[in-house]
C-alpha atoms as a PDB file:
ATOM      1  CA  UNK A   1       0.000   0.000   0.000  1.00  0.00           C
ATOM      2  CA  UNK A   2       1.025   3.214  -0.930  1.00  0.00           C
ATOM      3  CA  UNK A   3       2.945   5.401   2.297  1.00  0.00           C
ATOM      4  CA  UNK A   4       3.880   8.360   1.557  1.00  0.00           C
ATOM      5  CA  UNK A   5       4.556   9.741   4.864  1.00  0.00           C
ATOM      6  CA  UNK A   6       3.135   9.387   8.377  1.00  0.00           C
ATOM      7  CA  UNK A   7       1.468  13.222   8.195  1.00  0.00           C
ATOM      8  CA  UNK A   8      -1.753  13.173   6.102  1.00  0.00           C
ATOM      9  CA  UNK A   9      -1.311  14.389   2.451  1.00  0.00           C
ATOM     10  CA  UNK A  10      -3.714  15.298   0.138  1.00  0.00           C
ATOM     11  CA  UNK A  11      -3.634  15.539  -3.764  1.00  0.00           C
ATOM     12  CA  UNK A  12      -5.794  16.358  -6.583  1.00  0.00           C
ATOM     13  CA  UNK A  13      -6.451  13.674  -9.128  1.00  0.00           C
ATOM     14  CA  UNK A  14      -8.481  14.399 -12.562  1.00  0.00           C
ATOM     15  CA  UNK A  15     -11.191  11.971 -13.703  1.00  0.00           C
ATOM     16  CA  UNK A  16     -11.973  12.434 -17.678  1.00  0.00           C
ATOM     17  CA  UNK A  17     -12.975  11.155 -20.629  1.00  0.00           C
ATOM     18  CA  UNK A  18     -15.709  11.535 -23.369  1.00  0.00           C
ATOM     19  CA  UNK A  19     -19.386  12.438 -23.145  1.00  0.00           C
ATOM     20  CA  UNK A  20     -21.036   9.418 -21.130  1.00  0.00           C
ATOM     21  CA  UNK A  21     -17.783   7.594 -20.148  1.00  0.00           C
ATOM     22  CA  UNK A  22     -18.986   7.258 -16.370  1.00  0.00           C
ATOM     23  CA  UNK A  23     -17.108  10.312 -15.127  1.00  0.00           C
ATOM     24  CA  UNK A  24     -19.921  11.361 -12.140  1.00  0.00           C
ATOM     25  CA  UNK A  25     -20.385   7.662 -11.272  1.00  0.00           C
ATOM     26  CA  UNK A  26     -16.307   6.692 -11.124  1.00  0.00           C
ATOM     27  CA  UNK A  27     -16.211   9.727  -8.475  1.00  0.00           C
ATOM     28  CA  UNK A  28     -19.129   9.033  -7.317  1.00  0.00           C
ATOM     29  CA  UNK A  29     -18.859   5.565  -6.374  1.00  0.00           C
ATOM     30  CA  UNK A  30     -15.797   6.131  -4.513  1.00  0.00           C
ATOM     31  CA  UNK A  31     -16.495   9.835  -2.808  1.00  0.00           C
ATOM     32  CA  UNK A  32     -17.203   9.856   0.984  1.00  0.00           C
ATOM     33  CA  UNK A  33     -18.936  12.951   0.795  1.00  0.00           C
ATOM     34  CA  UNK A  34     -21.548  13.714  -1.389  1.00  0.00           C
ATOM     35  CA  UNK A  35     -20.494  14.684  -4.592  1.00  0.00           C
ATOM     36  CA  UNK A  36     -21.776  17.619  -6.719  1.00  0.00           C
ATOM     37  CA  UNK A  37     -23.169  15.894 -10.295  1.00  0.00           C
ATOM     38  CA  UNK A  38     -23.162  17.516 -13.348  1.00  0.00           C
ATOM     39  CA  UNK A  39     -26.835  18.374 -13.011  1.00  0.00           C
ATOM     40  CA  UNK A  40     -27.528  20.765 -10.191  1.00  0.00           C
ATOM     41  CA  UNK A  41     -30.757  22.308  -9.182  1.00  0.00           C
ATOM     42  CA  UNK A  42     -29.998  26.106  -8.837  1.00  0.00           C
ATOM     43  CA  UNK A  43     -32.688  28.414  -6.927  1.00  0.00           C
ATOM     44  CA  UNK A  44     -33.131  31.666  -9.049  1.00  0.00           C
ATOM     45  CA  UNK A  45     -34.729  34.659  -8.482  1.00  0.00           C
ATOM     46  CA  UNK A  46     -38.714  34.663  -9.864  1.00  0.00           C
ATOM     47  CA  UNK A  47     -38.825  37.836 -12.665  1.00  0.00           C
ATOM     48  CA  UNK A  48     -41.487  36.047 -14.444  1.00  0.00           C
ATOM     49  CA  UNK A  49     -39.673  35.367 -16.997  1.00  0.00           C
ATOM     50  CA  UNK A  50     -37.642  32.460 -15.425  1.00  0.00           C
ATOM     51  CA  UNK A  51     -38.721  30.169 -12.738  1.00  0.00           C
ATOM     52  CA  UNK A  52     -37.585  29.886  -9.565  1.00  0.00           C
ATOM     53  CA  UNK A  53     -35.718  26.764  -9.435  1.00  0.00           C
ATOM     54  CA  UNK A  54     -34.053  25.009 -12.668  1.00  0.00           C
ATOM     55  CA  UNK A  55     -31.450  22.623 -13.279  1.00  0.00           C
ATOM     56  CA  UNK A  56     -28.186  23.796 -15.408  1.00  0.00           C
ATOM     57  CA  UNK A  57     -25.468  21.951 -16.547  1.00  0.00           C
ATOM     58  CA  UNK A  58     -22.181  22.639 -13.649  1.00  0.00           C
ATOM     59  CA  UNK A  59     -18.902  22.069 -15.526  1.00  0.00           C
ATOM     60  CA  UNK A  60     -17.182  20.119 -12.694  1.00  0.00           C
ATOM     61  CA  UNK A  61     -18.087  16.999 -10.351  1.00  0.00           C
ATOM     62  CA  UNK A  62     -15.873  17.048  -7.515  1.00  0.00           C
ATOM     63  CA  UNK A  63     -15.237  14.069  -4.694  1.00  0.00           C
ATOM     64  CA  UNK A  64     -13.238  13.220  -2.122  1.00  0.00           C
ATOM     65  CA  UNK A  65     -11.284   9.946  -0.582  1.00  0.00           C
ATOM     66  CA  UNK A  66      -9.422   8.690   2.027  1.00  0.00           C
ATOM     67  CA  UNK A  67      -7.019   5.932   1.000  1.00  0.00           C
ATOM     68  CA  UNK A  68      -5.426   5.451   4.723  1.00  0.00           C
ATOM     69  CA  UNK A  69      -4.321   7.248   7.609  1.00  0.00           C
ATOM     70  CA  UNK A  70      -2.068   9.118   5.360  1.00  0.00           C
ATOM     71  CA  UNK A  71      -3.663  10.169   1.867  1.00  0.00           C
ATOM     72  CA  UNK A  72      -6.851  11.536   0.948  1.00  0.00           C
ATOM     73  CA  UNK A  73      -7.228  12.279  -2.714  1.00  0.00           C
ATOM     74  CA  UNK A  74      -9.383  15.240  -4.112  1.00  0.00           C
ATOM     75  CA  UNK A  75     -11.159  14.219  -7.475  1.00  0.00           C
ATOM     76  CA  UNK A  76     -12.014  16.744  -9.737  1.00  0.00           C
ATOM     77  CA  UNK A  77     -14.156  15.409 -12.952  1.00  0.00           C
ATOM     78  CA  UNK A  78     -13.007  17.429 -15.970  1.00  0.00           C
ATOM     79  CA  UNK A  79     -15.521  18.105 -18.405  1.00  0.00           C
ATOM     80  CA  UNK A  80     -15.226  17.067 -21.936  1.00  0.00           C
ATOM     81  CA  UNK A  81     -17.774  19.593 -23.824  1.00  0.00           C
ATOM     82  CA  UNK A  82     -16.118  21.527 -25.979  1.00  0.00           C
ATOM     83  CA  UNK A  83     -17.614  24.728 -24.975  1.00  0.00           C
ATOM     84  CA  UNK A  84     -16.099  23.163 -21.107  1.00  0.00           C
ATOM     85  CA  UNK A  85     -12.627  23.300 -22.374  1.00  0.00           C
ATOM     86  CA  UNK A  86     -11.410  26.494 -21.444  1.00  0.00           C
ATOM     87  CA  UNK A  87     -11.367  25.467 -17.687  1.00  0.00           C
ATOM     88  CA  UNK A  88      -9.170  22.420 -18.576  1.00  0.00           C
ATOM     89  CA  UNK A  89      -5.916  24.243 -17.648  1.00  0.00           C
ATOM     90  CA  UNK A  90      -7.387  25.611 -14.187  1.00  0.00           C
ATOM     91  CA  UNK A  91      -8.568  21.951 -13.470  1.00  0.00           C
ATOM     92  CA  UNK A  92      -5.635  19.896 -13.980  1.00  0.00           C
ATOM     93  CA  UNK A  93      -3.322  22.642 -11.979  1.00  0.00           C
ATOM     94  CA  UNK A  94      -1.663  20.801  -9.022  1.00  0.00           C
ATOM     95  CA  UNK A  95      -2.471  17.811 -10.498  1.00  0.00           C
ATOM     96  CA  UNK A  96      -0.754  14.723  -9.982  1.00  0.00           C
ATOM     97  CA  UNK A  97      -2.255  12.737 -12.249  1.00  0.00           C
ATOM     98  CA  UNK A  98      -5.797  11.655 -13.991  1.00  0.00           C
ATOM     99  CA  UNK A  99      -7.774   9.071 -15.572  1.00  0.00           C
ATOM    100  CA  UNK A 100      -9.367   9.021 -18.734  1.00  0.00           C
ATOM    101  CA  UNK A 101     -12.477   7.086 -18.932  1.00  0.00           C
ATOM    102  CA  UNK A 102     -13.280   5.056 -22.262  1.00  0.00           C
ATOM    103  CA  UNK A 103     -16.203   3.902 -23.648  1.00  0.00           C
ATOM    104  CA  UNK A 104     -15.150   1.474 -26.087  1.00  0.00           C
ATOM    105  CA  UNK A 105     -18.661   2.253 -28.347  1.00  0.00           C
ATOM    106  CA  UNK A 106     -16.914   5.710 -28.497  1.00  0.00           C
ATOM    107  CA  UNK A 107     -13.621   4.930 -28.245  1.00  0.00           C
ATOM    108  CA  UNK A 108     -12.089   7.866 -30.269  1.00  0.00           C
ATOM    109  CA  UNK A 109     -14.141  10.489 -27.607  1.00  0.00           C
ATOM    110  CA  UNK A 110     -11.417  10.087 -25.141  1.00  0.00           C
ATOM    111  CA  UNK A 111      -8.454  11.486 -27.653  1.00  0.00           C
ATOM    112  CA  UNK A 112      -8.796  15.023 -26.838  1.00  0.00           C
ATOM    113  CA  UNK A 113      -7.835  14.404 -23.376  1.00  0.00           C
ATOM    114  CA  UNK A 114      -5.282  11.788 -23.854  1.00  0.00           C
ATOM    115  CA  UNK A 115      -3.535  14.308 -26.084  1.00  0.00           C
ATOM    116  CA  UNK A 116      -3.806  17.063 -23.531  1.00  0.00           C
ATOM    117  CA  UNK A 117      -2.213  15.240 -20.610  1.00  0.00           C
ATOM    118  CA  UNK A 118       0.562  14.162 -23.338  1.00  0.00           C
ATOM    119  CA  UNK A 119       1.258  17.675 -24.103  1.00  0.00           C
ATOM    120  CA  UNK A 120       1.290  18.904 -20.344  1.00  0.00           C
ATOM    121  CA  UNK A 121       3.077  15.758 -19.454  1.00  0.00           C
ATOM    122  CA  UNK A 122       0.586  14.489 -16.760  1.00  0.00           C
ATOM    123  CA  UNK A 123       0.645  11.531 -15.899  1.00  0.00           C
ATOM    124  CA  UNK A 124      -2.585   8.840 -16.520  1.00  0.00           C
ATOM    125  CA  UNK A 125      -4.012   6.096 -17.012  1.00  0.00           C
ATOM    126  CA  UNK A 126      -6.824   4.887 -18.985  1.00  0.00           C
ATOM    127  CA  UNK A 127      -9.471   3.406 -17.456  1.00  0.00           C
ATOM    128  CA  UNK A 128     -11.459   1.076 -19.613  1.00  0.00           C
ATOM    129  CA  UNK A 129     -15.538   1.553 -17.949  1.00  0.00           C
ATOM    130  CA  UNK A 130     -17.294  -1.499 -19.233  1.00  0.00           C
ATOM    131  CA  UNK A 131     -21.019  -1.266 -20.030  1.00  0.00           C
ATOM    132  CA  UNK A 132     -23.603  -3.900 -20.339  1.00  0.00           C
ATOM    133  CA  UNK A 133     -23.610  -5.074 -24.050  1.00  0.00           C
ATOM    134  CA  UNK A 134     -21.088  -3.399 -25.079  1.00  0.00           C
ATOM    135  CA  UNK A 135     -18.053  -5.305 -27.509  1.00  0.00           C
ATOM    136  CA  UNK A 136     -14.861  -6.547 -25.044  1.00  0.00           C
ATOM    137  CA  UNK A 137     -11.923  -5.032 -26.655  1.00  0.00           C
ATOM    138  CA  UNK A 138      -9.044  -6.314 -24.665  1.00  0.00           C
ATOM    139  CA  UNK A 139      -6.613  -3.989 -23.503  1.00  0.00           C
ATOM    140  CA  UNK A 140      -4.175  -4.331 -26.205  1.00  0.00           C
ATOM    141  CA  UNK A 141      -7.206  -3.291 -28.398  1.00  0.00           C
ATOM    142  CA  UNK A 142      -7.375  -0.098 -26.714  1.00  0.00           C
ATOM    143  CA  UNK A 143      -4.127   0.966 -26.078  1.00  0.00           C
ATOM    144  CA  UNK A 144      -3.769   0.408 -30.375  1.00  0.00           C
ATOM    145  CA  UNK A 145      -6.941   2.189 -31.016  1.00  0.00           C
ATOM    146  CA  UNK A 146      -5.762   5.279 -28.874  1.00  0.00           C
ATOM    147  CA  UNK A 147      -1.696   5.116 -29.795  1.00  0.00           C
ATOM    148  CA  UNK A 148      -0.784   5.644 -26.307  1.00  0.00           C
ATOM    149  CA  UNK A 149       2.583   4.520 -25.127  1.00  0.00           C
ATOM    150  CA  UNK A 150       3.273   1.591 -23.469  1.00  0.00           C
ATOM    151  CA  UNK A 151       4.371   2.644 -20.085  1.00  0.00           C
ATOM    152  CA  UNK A 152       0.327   4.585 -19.821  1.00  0.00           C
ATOM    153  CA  UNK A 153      -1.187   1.952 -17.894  1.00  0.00           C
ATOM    154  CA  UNK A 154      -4.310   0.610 -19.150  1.00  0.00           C
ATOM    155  CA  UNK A 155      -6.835  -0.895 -16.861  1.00  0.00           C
ATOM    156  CA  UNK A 156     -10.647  -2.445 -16.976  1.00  0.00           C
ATOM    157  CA  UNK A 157     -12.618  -0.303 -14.946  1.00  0.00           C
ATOM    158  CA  UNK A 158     -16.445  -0.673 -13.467  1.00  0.00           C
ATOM    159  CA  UNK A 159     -17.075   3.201 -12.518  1.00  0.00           C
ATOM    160  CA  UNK A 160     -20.177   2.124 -10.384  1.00  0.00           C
ATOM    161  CA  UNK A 161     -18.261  -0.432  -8.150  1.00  0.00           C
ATOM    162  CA  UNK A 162     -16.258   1.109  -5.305  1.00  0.00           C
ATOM    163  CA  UNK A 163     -13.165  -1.546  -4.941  1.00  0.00           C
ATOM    164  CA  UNK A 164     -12.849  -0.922  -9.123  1.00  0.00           C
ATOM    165  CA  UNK A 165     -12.689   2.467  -8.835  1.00  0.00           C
ATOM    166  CA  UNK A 166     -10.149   2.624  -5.774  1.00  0.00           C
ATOM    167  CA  UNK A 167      -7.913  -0.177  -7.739  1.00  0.00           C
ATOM    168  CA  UNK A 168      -7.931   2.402 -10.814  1.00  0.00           C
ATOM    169  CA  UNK A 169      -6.771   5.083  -8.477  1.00  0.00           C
ATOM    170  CA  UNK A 170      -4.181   3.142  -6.910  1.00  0.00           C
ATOM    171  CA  UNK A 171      -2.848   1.904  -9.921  1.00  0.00           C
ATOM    172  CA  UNK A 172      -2.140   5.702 -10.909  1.00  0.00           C
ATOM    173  CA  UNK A 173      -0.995   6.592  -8.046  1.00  0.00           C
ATOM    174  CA  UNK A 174       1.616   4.233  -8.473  1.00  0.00           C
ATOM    175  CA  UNK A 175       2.351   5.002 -11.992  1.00  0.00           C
ATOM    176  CA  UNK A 176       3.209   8.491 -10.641  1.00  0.00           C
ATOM    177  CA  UNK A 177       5.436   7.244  -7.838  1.00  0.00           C
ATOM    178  CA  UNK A 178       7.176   5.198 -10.129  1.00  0.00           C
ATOM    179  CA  UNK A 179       7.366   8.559 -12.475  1.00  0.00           C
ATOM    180  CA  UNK A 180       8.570  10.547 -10.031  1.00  0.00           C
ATOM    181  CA  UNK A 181      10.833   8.105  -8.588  1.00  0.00           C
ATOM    182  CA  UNK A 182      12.404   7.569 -12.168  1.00  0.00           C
ATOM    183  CA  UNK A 183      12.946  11.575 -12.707  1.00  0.00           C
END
């Protein structure tokens, strides 16, 4: 298990992916508090011409997680609209890493964010959400169909299943360690 020190750290992790990967339910699945959705009601004020309460699209879901004594982990799901894309850069500050959901019916959705985490150097991992029905590419499928390189660890992921979630996490959390450690 990961230790990396006897105070209590926190860090920031990024959860993306395309429209519909399973970014809300990976955080919150895991999230001990409750999470904000991408769907919140908002109470507005009543000039007749709106109503009082609606519900508008928030760019963000956010979460949080306690791993042990010693790490909690912030999760911050990062939006994948393009018209969302201008907050990418605030998101993934103080980042240590994120994952990038796939759906493999929309495999190609997740490229836009693979290629930004390339650029910025970030480390990640994708995380491979498997829906009902859906065709079982195996992981060698996906990591071809994306052209990611071989040391971006590529995992099967069930975002509504707590222990899958917390495996994805720990598995990037020690792809980073072992990124760090090899800098």
């Amino acid at each position: 298990m990961l230790r990396p020190s006897a105070a209590l750290s926190s860090v920031k992790v990024v959860v993306s992916g395309g429209f519909g990967t399973g970014k809300t339910t990976f955080i919150g699945s895991i999230s001990e508090i409750e999470t904000m959705g991408t769907e919140a009601s908002l109470a507005g004020s009543d000039t007749g011409f709106m109503p009082t309460t609606f519900d508008a699209t928030v760019p963000v879901d956010f979460g949080r997680v306690t791993l042990d004594s010693s790490l909690v982990l912030y999760l911050f799901g990062m939006p994948d609209h393009d018209g969302f894309t201008y907050v990418w850069d605030d998101l993934t500050h103080g980042a240590i890493g994120a994952v990038v959901l796939i759906d493999t019916r929309r495999i190609r959705d997740c490229i836009p964010t693979i290629e930004y985490f390339e650029k910025r150097s970030i480390p990640f991992l994708l995380g491979v959400n498997r829906f009902p029905g859906t065709h079982r590419m195996g992981i060698d499928e996906v990591r071809a169909a994306v052209a990611v390189r071989d040391d971006v660890p590529v995992v099967e992921c069930d975002a509504r299943q707590r222990d899958s979630v917390k495996g994805a996490l720990l598995t990037l959390l020690d792809c980073v360690l072992s990124t760090r450690a090899g800098r």
